[in-house]
N, C-alpha and C. Protein backbone atom coordinates (compact mmCIF):
# COMPACT_ATOMS: atom_id res chain seq x y z
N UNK A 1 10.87 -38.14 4.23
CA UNK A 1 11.71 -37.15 4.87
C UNK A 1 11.08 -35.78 4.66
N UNK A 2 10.86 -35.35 5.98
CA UNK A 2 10.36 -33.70 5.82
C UNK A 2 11.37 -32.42 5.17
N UNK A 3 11.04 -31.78 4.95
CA UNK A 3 12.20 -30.82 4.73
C UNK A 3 12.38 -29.86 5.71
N UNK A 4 11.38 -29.84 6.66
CA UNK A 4 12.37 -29.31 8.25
C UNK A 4 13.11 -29.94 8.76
N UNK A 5 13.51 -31.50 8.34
CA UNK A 5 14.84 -32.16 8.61
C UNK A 5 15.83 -31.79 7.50
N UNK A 6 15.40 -32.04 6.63
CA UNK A 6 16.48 -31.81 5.74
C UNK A 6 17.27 -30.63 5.71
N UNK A 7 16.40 -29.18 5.91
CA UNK A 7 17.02 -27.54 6.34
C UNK A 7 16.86 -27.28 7.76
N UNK A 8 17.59 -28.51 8.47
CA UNK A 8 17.13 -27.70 9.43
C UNK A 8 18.10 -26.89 10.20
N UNK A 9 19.56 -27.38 9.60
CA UNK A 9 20.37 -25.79 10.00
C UNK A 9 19.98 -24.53 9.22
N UNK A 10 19.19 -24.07 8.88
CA UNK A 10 19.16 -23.15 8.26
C UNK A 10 18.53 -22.00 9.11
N UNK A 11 17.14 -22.82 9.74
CA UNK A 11 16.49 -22.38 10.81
C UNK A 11 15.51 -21.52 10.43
N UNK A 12 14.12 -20.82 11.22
CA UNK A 12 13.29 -20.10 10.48
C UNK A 12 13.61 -18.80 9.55
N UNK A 13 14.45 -18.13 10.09
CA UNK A 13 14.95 -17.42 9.02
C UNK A 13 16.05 -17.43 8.29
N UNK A 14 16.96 -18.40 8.19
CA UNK A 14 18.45 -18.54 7.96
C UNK A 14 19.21 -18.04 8.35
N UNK A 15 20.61 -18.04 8.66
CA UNK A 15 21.85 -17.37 9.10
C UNK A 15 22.47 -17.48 7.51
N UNK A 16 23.83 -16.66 7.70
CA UNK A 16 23.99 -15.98 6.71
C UNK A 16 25.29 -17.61 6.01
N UNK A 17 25.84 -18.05 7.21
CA UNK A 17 26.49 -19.44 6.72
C UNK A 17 25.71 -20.27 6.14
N UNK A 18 24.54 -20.46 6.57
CA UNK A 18 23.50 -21.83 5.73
C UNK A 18 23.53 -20.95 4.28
N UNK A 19 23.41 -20.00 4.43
CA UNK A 19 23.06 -19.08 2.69
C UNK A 19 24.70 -19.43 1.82
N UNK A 20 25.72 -19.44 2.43
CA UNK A 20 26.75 -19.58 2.12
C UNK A 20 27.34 -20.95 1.30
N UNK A 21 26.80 -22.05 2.27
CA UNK A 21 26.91 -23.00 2.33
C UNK A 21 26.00 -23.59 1.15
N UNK A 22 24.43 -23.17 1.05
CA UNK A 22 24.06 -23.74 -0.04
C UNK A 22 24.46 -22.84 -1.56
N UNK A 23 24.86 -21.93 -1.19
CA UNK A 23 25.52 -21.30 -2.75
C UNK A 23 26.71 -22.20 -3.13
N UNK A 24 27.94 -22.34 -1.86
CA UNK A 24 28.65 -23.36 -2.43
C UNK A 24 28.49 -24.77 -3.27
N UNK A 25 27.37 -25.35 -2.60
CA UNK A 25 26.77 -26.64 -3.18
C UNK A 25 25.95 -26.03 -4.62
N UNK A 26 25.97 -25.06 -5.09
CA UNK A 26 25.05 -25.00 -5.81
C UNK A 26 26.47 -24.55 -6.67
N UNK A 27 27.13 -23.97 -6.93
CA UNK A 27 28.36 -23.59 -7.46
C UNK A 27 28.71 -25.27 -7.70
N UNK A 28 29.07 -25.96 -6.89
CA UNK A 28 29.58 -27.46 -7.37
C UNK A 28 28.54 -28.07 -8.08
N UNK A 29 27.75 -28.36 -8.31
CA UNK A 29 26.28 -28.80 -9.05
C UNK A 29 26.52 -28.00 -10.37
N UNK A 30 26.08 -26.84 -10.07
CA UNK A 30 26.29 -25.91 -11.46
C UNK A 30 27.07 -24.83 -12.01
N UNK A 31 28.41 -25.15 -11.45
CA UNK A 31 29.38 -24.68 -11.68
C UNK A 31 29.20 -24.05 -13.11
N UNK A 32 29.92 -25.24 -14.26
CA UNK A 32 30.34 -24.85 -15.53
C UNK A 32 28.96 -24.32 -16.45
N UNK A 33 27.47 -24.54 -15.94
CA UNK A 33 26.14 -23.99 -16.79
C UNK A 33 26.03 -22.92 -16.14
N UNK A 34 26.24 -22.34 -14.70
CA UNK A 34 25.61 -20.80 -14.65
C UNK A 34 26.14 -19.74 -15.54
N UNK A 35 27.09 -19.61 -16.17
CA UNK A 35 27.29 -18.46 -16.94
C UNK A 35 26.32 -18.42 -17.87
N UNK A 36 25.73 -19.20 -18.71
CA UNK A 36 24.85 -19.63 -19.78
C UNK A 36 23.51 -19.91 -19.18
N UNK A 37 23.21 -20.27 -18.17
CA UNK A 37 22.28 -20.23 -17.45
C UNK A 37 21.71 -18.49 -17.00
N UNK A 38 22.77 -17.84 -16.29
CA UNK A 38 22.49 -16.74 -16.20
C UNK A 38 22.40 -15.49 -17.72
N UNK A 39 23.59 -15.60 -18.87
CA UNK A 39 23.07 -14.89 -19.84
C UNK A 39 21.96 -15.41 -20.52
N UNK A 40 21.08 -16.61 -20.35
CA UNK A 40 19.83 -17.07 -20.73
C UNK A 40 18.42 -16.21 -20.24
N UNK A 41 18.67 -15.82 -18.52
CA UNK A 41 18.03 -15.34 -17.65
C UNK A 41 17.58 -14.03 -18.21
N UNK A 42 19.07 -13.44 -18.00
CA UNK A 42 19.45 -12.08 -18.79
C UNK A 42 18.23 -11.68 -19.79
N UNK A 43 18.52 -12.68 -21.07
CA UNK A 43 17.96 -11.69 -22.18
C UNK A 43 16.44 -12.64 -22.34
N UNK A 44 16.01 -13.01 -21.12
CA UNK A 44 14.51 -13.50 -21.28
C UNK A 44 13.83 -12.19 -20.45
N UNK A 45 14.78 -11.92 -19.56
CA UNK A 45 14.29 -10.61 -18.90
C UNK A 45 13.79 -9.44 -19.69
N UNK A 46 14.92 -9.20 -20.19
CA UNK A 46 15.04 -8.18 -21.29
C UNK A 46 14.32 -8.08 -22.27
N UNK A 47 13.42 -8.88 -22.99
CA UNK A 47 12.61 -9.77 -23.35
C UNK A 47 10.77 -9.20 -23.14
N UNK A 48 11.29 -9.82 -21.62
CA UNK A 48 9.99 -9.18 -21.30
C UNK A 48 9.89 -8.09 -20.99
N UNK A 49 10.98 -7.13 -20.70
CA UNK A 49 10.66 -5.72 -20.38
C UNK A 49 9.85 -4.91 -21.81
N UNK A 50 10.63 -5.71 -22.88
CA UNK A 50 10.63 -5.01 -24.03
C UNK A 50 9.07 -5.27 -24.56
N UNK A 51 8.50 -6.79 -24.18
CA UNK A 51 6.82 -7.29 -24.32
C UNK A 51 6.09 -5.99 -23.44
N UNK A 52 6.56 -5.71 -22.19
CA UNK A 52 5.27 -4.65 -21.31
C UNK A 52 5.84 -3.11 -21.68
N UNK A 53 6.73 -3.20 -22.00
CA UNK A 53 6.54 -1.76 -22.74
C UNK A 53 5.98 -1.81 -23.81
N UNK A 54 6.22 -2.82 -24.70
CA UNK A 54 5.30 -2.78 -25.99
C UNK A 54 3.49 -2.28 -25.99
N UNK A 55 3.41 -3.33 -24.22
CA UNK A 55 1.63 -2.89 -24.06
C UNK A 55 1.71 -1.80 -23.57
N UNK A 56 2.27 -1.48 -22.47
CA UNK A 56 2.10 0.06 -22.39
C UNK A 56 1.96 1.30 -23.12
N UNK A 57 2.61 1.31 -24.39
CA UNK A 57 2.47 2.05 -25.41
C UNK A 57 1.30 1.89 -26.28
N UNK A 58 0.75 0.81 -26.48
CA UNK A 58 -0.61 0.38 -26.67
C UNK A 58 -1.86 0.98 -26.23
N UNK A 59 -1.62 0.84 -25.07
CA UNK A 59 -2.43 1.51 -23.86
C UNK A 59 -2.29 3.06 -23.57
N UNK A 60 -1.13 3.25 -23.80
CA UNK A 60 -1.17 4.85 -24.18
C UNK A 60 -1.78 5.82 -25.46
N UNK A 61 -1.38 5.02 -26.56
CA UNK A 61 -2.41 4.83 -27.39
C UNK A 61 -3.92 5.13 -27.69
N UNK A 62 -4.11 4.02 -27.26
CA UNK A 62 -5.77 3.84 -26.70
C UNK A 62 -5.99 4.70 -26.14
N UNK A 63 -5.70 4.94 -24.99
CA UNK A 63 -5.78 6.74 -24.46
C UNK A 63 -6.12 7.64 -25.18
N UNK A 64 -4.75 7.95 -25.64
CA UNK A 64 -4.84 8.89 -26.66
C UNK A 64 -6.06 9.17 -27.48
N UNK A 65 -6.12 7.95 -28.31
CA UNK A 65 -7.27 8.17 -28.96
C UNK A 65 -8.55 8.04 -28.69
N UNK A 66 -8.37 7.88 -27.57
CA UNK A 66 -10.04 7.75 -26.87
C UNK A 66 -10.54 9.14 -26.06
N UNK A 67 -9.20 9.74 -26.05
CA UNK A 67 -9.65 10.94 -25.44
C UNK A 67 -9.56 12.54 -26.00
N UNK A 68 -9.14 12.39 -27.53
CA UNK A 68 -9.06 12.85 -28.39
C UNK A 68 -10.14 12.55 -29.18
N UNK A 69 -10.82 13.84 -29.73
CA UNK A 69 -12.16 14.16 -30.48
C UNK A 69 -11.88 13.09 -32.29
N UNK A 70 -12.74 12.54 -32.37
CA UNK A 70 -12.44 11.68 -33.70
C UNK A 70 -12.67 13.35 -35.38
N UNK A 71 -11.95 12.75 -36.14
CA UNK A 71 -12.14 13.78 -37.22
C UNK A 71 -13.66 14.23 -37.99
N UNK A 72 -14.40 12.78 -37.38
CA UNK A 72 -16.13 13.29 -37.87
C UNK A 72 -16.54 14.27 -37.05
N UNK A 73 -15.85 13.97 -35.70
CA UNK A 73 -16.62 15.16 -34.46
C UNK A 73 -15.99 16.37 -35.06
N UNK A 74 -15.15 16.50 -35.38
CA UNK A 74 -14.45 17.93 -35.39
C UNK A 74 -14.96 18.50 -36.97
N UNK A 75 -15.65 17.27 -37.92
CA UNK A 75 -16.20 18.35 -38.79
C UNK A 75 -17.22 18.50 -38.55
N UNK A 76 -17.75 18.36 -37.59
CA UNK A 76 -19.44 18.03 -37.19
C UNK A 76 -19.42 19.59 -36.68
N UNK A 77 -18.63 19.82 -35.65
CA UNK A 77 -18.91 20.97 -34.81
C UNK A 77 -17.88 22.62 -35.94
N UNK A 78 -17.07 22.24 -36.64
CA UNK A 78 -16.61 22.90 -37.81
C UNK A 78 -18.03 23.56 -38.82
N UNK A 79 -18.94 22.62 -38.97
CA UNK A 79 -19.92 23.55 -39.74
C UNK A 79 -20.73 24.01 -39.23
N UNK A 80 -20.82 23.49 -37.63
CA UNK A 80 -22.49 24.45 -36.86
C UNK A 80 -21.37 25.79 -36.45
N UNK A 81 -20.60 26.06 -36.62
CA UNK A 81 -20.12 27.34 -35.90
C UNK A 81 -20.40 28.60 -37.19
């Protein structure tokens, strides 16, 4: 069985009843786990926001100090003056 039989009210772009219709079926299926399903979602998200800010600050970092004179340079040029 293809699955352009299987969706095929849905049609190439869907109407807004096929969208309806499979939320309902999906509400009966997973009714009593989406709450726990979704606060699972939640704080994996959250999760990862908190992992790419972690690198970002890393990376800012690195910046920083890469574009900032190291303390040998600055006594280097401290005694030729």
């Amino acid at each position: 069985m293809t699955y352009g039989v299987l969706f095929a009210f849905v049609g190439p772009f869907g109407s807004p009843v096929a969208y309806v219709v499979i939320g309902i079926v999906i509400l009966l299926l997973f009714g009593n786990r989406l709450p726990t399903m979704m606060r699972s979602l939640g704080r994996s998200f959250i999760e990862f926001k908190k992992g790419v800010q972690g690198i970002e600050e890393e990376i800012d970092e690195v910046v920083r100090t890469a574009n900032s004179p190291t303390t040998a340079e600055k006594d280097n040029t401290e005694t030729k003056v």
